[in-house]
N, C-alpha and C. Protein backbone atom coordinates (compact mmCIF):
# COMPACT_ATOMS: atom_id res chain seq x y z
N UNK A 1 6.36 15.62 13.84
CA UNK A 1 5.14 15.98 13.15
C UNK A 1 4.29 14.71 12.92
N UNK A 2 2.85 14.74 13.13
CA UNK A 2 2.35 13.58 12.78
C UNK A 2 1.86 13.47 11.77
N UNK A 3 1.97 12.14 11.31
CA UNK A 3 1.71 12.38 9.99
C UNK A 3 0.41 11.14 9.56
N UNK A 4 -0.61 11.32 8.66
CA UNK A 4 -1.39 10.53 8.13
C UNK A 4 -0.64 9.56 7.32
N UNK A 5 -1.01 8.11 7.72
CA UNK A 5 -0.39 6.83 6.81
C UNK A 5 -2.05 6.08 6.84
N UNK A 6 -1.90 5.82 5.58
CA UNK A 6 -2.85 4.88 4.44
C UNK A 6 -1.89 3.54 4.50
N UNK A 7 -2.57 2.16 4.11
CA UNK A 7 -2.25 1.00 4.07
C UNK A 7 -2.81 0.49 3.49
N UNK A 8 -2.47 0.05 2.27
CA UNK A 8 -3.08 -0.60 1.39
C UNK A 8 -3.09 -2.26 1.41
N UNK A 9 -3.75 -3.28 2.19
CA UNK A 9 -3.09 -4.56 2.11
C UNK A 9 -3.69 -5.19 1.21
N UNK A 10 -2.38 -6.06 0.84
CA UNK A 10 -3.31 -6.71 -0.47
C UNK A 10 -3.23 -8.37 -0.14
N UNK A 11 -3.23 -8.21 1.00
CA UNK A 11 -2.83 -9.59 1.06
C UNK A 11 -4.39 -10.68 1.52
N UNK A 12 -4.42 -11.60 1.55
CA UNK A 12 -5.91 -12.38 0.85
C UNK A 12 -6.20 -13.21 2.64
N UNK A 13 -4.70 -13.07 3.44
CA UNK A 13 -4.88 -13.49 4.82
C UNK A 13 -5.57 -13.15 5.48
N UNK A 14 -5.93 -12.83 6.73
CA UNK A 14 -6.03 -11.10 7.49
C UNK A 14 -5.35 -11.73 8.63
N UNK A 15 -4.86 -12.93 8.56
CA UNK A 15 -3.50 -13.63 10.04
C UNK A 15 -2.03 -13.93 9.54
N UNK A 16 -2.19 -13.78 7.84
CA UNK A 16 -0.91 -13.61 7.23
C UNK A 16 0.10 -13.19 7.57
N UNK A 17 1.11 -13.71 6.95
CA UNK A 17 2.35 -13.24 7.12
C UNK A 17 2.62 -11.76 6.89
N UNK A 18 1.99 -11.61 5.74
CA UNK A 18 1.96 -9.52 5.56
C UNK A 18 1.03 -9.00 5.92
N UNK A 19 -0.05 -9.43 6.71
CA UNK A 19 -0.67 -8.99 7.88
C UNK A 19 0.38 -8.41 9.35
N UNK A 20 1.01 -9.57 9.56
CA UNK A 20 1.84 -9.45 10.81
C UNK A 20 2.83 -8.19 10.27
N UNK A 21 3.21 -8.15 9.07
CA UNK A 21 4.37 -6.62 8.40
C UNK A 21 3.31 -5.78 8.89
N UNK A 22 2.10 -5.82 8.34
CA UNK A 22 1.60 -4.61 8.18
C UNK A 22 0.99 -4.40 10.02
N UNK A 23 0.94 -4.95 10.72
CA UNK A 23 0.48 -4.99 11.97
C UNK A 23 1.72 -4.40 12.88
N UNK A 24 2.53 -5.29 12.39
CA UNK A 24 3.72 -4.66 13.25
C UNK A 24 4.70 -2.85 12.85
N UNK A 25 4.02 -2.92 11.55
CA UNK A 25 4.57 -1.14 11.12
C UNK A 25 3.63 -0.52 12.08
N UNK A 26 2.27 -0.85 11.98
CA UNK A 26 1.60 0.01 12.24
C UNK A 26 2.04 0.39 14.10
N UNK A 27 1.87 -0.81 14.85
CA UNK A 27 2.62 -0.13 15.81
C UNK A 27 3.34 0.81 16.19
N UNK A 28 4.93 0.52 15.02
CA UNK A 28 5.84 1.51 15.08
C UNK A 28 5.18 2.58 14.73
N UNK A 29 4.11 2.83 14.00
CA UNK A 29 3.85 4.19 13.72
C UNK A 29 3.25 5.09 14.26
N UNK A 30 2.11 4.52 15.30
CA UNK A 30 1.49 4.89 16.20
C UNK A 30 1.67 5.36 17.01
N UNK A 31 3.07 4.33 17.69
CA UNK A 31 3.93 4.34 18.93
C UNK A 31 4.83 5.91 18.83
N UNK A 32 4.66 6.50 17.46
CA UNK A 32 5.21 7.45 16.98
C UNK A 32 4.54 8.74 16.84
N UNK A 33 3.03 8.25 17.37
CA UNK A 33 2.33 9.54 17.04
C UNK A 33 1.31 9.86 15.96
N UNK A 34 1.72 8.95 14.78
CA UNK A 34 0.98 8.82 13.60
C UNK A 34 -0.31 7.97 13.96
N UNK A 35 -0.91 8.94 12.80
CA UNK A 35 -2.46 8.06 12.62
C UNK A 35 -2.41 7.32 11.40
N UNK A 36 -2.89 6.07 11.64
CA UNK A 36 -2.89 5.22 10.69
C UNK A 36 -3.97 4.58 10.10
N UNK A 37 -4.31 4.19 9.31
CA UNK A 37 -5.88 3.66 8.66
C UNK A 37 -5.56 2.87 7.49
N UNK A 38 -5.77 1.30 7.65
CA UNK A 38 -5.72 -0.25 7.22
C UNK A 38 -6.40 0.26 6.70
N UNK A 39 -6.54 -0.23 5.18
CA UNK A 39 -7.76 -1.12 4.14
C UNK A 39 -7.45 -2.50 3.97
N UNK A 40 -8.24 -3.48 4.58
CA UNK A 40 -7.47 -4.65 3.84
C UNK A 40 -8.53 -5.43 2.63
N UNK A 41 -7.83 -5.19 1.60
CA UNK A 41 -8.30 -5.03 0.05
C UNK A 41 -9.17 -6.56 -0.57
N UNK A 42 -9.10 -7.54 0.33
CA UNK A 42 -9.55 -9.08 0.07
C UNK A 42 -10.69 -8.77 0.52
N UNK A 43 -11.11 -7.51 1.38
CA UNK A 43 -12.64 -8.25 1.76
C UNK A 43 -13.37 -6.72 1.29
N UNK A 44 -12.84 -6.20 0.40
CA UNK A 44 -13.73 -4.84 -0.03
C UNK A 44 -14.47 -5.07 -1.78
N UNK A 45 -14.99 -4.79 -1.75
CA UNK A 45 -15.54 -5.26 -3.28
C UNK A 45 -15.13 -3.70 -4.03
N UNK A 46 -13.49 -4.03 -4.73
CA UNK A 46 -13.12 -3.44 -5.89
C UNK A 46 -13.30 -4.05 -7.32
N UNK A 47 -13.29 -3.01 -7.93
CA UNK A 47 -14.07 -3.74 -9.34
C UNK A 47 -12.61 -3.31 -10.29
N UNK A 48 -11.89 -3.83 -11.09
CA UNK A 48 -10.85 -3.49 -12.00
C UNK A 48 -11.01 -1.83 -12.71
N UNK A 49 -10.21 -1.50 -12.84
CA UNK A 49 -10.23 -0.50 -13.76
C UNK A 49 -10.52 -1.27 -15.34
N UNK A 50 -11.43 0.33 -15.91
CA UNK A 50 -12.21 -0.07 -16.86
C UNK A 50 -11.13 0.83 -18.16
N UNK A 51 -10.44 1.70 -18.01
CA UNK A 51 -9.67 2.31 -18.52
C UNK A 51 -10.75 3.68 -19.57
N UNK A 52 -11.64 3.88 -18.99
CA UNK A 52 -12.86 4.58 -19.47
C UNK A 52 -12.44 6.08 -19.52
N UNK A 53 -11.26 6.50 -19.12
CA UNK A 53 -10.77 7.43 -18.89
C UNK A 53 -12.27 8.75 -18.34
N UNK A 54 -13.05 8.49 -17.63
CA UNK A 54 -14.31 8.71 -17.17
C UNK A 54 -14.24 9.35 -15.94
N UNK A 55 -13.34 9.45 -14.91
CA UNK A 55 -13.13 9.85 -14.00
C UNK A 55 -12.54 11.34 -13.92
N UNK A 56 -13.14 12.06 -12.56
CA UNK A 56 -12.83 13.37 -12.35
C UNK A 56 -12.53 13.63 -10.80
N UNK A 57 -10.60 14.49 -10.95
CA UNK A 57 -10.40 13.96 -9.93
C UNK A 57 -11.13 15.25 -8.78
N UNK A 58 -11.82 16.06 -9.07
CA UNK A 58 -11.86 17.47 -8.50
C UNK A 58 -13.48 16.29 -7.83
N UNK A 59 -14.11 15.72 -8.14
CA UNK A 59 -14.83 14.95 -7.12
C UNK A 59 -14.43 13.75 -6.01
N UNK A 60 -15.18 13.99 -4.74
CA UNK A 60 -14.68 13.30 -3.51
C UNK A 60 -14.56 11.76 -4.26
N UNK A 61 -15.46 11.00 -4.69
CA UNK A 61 -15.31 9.84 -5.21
C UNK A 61 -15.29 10.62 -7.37
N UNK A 62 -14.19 9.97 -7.70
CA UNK A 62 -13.63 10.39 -9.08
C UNK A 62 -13.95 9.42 -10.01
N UNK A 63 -14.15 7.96 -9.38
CA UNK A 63 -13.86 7.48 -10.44
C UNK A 63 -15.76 6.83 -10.99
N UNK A 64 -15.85 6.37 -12.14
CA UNK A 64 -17.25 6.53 -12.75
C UNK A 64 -17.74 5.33 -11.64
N UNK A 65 -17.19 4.14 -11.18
CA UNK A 65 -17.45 3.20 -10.87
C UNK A 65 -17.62 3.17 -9.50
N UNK A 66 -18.68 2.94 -8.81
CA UNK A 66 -19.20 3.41 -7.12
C UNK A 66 -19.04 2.15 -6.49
N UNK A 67 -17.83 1.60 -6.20
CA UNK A 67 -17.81 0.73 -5.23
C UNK A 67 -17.23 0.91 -3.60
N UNK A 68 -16.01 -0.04 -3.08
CA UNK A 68 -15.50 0.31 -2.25
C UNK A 68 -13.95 1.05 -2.25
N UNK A 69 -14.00 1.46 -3.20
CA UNK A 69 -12.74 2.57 -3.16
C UNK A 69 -13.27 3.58 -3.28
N UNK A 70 -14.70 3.47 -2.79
CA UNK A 70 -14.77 5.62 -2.45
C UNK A 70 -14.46 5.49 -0.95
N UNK A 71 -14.32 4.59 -0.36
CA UNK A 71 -13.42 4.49 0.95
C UNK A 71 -12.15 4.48 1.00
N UNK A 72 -11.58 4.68 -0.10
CA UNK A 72 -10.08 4.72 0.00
C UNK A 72 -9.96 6.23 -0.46
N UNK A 73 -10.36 6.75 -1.56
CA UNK A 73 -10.25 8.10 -2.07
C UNK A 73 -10.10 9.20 -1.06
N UNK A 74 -10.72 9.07 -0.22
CA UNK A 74 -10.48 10.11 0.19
C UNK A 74 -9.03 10.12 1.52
N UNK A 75 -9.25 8.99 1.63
CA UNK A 75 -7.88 8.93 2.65
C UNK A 75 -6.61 9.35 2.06
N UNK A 76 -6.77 8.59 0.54
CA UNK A 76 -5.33 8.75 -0.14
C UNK A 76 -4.95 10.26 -0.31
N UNK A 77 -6.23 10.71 -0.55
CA UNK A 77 -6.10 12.09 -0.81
C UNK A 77 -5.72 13.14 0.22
N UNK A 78 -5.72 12.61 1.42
CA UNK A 78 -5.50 13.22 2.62
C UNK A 78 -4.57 12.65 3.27
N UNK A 79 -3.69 11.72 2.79
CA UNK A 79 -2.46 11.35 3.64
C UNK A 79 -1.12 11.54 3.06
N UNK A 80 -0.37 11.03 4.21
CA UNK A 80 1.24 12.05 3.97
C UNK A 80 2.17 10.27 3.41
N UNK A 81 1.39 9.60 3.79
CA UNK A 81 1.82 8.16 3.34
C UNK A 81 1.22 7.16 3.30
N UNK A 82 1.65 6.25 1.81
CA UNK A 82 1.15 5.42 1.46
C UNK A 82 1.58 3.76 1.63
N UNK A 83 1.62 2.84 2.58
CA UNK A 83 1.87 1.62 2.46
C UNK A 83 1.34 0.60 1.55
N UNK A 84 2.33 0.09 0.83
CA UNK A 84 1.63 -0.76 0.09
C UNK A 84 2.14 -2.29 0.62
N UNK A 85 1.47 -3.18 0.97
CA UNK A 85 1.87 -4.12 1.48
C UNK A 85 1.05 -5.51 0.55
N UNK A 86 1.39 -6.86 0.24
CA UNK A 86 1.53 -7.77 -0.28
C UNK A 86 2.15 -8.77 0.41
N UNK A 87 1.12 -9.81 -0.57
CA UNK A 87 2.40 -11.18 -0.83
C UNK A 87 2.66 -11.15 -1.93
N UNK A 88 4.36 -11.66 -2.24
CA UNK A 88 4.79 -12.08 -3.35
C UNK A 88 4.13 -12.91 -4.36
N UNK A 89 3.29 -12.91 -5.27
CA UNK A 89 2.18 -13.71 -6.04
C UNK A 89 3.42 -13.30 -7.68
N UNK A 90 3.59 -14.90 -8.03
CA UNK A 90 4.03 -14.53 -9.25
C UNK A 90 4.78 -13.55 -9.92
N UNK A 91 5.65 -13.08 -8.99
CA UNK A 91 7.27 -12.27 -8.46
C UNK A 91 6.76 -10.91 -8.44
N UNK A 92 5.38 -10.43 -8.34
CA UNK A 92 4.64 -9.23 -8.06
C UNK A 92 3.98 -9.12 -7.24
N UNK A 93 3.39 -8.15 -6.93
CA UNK A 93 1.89 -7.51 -5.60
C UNK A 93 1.15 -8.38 -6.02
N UNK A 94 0.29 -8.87 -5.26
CA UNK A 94 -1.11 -9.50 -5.28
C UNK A 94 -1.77 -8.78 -5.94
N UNK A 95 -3.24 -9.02 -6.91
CA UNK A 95 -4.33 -8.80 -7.50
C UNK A 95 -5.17 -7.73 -6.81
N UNK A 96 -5.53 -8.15 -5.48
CA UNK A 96 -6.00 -7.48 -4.61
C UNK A 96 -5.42 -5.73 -4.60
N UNK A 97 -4.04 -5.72 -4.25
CA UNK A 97 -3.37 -4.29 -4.54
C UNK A 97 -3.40 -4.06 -6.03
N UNK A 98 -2.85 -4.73 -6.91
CA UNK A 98 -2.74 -4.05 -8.06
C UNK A 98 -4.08 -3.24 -8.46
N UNK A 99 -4.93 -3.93 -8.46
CA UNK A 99 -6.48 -3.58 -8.31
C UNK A 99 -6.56 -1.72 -8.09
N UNK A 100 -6.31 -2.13 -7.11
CA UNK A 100 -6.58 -0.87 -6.01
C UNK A 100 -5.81 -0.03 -6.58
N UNK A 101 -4.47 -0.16 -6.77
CA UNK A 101 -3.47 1.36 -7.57
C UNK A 101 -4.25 1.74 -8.76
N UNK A 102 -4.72 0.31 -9.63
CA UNK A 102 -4.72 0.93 -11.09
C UNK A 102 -6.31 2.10 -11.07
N UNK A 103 -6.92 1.24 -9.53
CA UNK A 103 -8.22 2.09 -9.51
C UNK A 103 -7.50 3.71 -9.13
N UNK A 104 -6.71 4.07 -8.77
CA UNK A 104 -6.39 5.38 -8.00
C UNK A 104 -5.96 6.63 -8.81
N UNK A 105 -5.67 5.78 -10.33
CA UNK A 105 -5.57 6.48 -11.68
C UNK A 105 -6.45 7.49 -11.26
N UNK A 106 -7.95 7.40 -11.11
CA UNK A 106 -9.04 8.29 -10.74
C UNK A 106 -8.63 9.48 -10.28
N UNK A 107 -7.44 9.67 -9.53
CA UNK A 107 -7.52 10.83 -8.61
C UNK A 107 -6.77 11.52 -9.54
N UNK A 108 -6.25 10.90 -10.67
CA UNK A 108 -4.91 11.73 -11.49
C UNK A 108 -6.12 12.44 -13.06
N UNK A 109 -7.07 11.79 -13.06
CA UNK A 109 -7.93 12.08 -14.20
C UNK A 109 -8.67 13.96 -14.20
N UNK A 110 -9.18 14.56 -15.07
CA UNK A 110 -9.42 15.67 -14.78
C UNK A 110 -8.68 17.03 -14.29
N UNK A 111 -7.00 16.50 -14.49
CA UNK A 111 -5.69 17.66 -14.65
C UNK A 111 -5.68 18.12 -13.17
N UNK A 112 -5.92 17.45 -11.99
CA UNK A 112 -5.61 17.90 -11.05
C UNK A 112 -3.85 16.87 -10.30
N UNK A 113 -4.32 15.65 -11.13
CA UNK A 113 -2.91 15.20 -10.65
C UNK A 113 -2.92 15.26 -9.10
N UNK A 114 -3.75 14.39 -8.41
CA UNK A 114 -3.74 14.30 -6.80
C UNK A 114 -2.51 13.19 -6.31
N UNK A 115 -1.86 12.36 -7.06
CA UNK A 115 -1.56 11.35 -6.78
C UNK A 115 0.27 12.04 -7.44
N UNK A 116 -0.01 13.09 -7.99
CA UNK A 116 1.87 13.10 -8.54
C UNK A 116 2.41 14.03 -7.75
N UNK A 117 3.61 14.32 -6.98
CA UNK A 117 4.47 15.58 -6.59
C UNK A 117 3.87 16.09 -5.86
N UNK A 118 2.78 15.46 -4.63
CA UNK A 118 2.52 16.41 -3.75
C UNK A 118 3.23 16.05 -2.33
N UNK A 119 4.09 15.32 -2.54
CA UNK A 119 4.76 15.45 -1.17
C UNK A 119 4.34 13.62 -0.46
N UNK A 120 3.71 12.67 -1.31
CA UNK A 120 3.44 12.01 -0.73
C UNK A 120 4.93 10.79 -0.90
N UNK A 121 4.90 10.16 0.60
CA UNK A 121 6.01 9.31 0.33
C UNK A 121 5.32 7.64 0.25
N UNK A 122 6.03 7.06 0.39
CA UNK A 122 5.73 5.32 0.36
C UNK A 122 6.85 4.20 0.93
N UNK A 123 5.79 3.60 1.20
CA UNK A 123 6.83 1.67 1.82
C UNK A 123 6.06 1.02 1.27
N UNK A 124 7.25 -0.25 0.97
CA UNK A 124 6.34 -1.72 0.98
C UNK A 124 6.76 -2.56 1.74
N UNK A 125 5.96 -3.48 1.57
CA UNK A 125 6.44 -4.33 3.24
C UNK A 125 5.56 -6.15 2.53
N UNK A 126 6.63 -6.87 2.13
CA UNK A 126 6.26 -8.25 1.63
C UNK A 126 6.84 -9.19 1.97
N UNK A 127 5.87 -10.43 2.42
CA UNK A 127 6.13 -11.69 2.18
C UNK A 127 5.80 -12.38 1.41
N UNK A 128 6.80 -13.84 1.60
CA UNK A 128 6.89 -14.58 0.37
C UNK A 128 7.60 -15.83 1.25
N UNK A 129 7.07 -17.02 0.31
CA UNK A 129 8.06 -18.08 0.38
C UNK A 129 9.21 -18.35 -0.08
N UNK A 130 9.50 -17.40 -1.12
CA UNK A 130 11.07 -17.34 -1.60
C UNK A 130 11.49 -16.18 -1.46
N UNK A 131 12.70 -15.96 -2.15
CA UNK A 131 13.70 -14.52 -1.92
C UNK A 131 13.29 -13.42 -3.38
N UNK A 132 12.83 -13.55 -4.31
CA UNK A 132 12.96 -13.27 -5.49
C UNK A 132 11.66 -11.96 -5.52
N UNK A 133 12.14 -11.37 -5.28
CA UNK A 133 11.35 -10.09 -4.73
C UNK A 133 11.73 -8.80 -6.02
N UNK A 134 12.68 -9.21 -7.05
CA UNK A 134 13.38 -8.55 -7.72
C UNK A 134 12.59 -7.29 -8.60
N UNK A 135 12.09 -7.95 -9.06
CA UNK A 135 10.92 -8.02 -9.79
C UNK A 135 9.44 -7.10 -9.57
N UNK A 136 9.20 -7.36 -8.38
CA UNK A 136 8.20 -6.91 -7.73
C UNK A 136 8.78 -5.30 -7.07
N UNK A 137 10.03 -5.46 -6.77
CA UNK A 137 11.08 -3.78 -6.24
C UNK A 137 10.89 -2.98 -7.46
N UNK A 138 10.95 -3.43 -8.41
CA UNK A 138 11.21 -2.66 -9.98
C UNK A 138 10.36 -2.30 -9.73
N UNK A 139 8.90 -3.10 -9.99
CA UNK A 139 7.72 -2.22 -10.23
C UNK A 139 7.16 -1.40 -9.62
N UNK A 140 7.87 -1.16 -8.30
CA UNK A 140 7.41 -0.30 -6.88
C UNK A 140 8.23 0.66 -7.35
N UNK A 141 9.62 0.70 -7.83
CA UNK A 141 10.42 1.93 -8.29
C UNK A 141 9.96 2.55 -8.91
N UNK A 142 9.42 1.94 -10.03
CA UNK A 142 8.92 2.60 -11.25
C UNK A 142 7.77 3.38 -11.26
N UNK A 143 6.69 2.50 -10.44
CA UNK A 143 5.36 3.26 -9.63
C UNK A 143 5.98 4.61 -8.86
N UNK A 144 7.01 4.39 -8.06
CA UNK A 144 7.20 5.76 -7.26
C UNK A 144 7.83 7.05 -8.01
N UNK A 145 8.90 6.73 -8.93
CA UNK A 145 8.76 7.13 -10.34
C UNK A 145 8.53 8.26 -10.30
N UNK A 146 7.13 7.49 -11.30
CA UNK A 146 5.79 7.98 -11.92
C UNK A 146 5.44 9.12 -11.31
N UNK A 147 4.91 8.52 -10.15
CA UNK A 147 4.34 9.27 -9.37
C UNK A 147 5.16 10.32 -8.52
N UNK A 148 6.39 10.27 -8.02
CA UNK A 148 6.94 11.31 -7.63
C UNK A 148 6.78 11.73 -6.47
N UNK A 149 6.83 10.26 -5.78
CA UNK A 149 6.33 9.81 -4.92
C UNK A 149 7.90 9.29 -3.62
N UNK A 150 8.27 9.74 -2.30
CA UNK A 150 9.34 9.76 -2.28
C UNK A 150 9.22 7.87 -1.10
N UNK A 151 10.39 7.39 -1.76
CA UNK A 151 10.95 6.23 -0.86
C UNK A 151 11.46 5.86 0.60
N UNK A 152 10.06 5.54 1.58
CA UNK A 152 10.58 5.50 2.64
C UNK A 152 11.32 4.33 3.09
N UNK A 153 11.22 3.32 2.00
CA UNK A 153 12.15 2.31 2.34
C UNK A 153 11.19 0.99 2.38
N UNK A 154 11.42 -0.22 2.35
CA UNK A 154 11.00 -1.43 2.29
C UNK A 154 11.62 -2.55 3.40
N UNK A 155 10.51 -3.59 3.53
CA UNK A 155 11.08 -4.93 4.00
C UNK A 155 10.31 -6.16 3.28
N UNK A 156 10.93 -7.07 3.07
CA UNK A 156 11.28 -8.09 2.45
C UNK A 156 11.39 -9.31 3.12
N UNK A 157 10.13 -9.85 3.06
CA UNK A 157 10.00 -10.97 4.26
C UNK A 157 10.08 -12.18 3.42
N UNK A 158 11.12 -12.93 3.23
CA UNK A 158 11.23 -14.35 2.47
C UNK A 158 11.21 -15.22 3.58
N UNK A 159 11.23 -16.65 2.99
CA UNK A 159 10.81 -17.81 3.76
C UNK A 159 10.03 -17.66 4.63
N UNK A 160 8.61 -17.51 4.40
CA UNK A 160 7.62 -17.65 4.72
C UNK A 160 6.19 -18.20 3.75
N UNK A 161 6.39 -19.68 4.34
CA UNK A 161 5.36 -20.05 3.51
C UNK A 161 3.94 -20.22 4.02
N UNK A 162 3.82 -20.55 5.12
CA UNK A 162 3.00 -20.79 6.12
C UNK A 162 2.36 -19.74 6.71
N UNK A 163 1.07 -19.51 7.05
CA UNK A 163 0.74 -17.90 7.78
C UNK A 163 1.12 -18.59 9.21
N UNK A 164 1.70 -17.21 10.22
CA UNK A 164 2.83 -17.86 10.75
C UNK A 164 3.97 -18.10 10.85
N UNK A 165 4.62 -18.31 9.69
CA UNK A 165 6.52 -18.67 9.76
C UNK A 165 6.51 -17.15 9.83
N UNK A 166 5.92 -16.32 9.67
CA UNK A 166 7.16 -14.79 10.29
C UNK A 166 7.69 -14.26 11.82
N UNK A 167 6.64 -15.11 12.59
CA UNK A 167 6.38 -14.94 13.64
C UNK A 167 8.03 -15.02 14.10
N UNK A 168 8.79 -14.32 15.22
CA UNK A 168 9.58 -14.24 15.30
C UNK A 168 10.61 -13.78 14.85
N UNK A 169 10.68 -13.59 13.62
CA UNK A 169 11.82 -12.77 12.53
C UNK A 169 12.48 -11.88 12.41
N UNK A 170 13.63 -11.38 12.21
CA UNK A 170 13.88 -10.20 12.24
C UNK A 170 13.09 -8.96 11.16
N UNK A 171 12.66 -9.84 9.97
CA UNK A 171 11.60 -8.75 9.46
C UNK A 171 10.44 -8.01 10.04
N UNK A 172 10.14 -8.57 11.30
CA UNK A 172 8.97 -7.84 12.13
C UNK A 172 9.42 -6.80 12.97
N UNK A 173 10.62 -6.87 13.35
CA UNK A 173 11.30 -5.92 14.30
C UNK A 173 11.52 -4.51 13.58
N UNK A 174 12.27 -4.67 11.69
CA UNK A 174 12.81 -3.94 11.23
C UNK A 174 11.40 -3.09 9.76
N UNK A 175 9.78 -4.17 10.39
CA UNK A 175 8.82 -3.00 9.75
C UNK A 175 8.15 -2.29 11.14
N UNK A 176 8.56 -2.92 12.16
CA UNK A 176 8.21 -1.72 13.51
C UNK A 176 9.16 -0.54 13.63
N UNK A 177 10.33 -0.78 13.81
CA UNK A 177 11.28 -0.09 13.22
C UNK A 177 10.99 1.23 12.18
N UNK A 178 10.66 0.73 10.94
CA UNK A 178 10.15 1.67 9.81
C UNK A 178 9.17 2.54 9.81
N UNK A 179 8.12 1.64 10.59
CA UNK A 179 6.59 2.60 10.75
C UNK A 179 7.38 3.35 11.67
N UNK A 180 8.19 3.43 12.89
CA UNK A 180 8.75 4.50 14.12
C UNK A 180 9.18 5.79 13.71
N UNK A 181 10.03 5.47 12.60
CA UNK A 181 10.80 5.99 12.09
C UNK A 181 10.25 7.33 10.72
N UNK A 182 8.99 7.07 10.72
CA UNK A 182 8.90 7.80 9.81
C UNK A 182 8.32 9.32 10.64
N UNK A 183 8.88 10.14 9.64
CA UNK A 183 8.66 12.08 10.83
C UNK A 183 8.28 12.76 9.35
């Protein structure tokens, strides 16, 4: 079955190391049949959530604030999966993604709940210069959680400090791998 995948990158590269994750899933996913559609979140002008509780999710763009996540809204809302991809920044997602989730509240505002128990699943896919990813897994658990949202599994790209050092790795094989793999 093919399935719609969203990609959220939050990474600030676009030759990065979680560029190359997110480049190389996407292959696998393609190579699979799936349609896939990148945002990469460093060069879109998102504005923070305002916590205005102002948003309605029964409109195409929900949330009060008209920037570039009425380009994401509607994808999210129409796909069967969500990638969230990063660098390790301060043993969490980058700014760039966090951004972007807390904006997506929007779709949950107005009792339609677009974002809980409808069947949507998720990956993450990060690099980092160290291993300590611990931290940053929790809060992806806890997000999927929430949301009710099912676990397609993760990769975990350490020692990579350089855009570049992934090149070669077995973490690139095993997020082509993942994007293949998903039905």
């Amino acid at each position: 079955m093919r399935r719609k995948i969203v990609i959220l990158n939050g990474s600030p590269r676009k030759s990065g190391n979680t560029s190359a994750l997110v480049k190389a899933f996407q292959e696998g996913a393609e190579s699979a049949g799936h349609t896939v559609t990148e945002f990469f979140l460093d060069k879109m002008s998102i504005h923070g959530c305002k916590g205005c509780f102002g948003g309605h999710s029964d409109r195409d763009c929900p949330c009060v604030q008209q920037d570039d996540m009425n380009q994401i809204y509607p994808a999210v809302r129409d796909c069967d999966v969500i990638v969230l991809a990063s660098p390790l920044y301060y043993w969490t997602m980058s700014g760039q993604l966090r951004t972007a989730l807390d904006r997506l509240f929007a779709l949950e505002e107005g009792g339609r709940n677009l974002l809980r128990g409808n069947g949507t699943s998720s990956v993450l896919l990060m690099a980092a210069e160290g291993y300590e990813f611990d931290d940053a897994v929790l809060y992806y658990d806890h997000l999927l959680e929430h949301l009710r949202w099912n676990n397609l599994g993760h990769v975990l790209a350490g020692g990579n400090m350089d855009a570049g050092d992934i090149q070669g790795k077995d973490e690139l094989q095993q997020a082509f791998a993942l994007g293949k793999s998903i039905s």
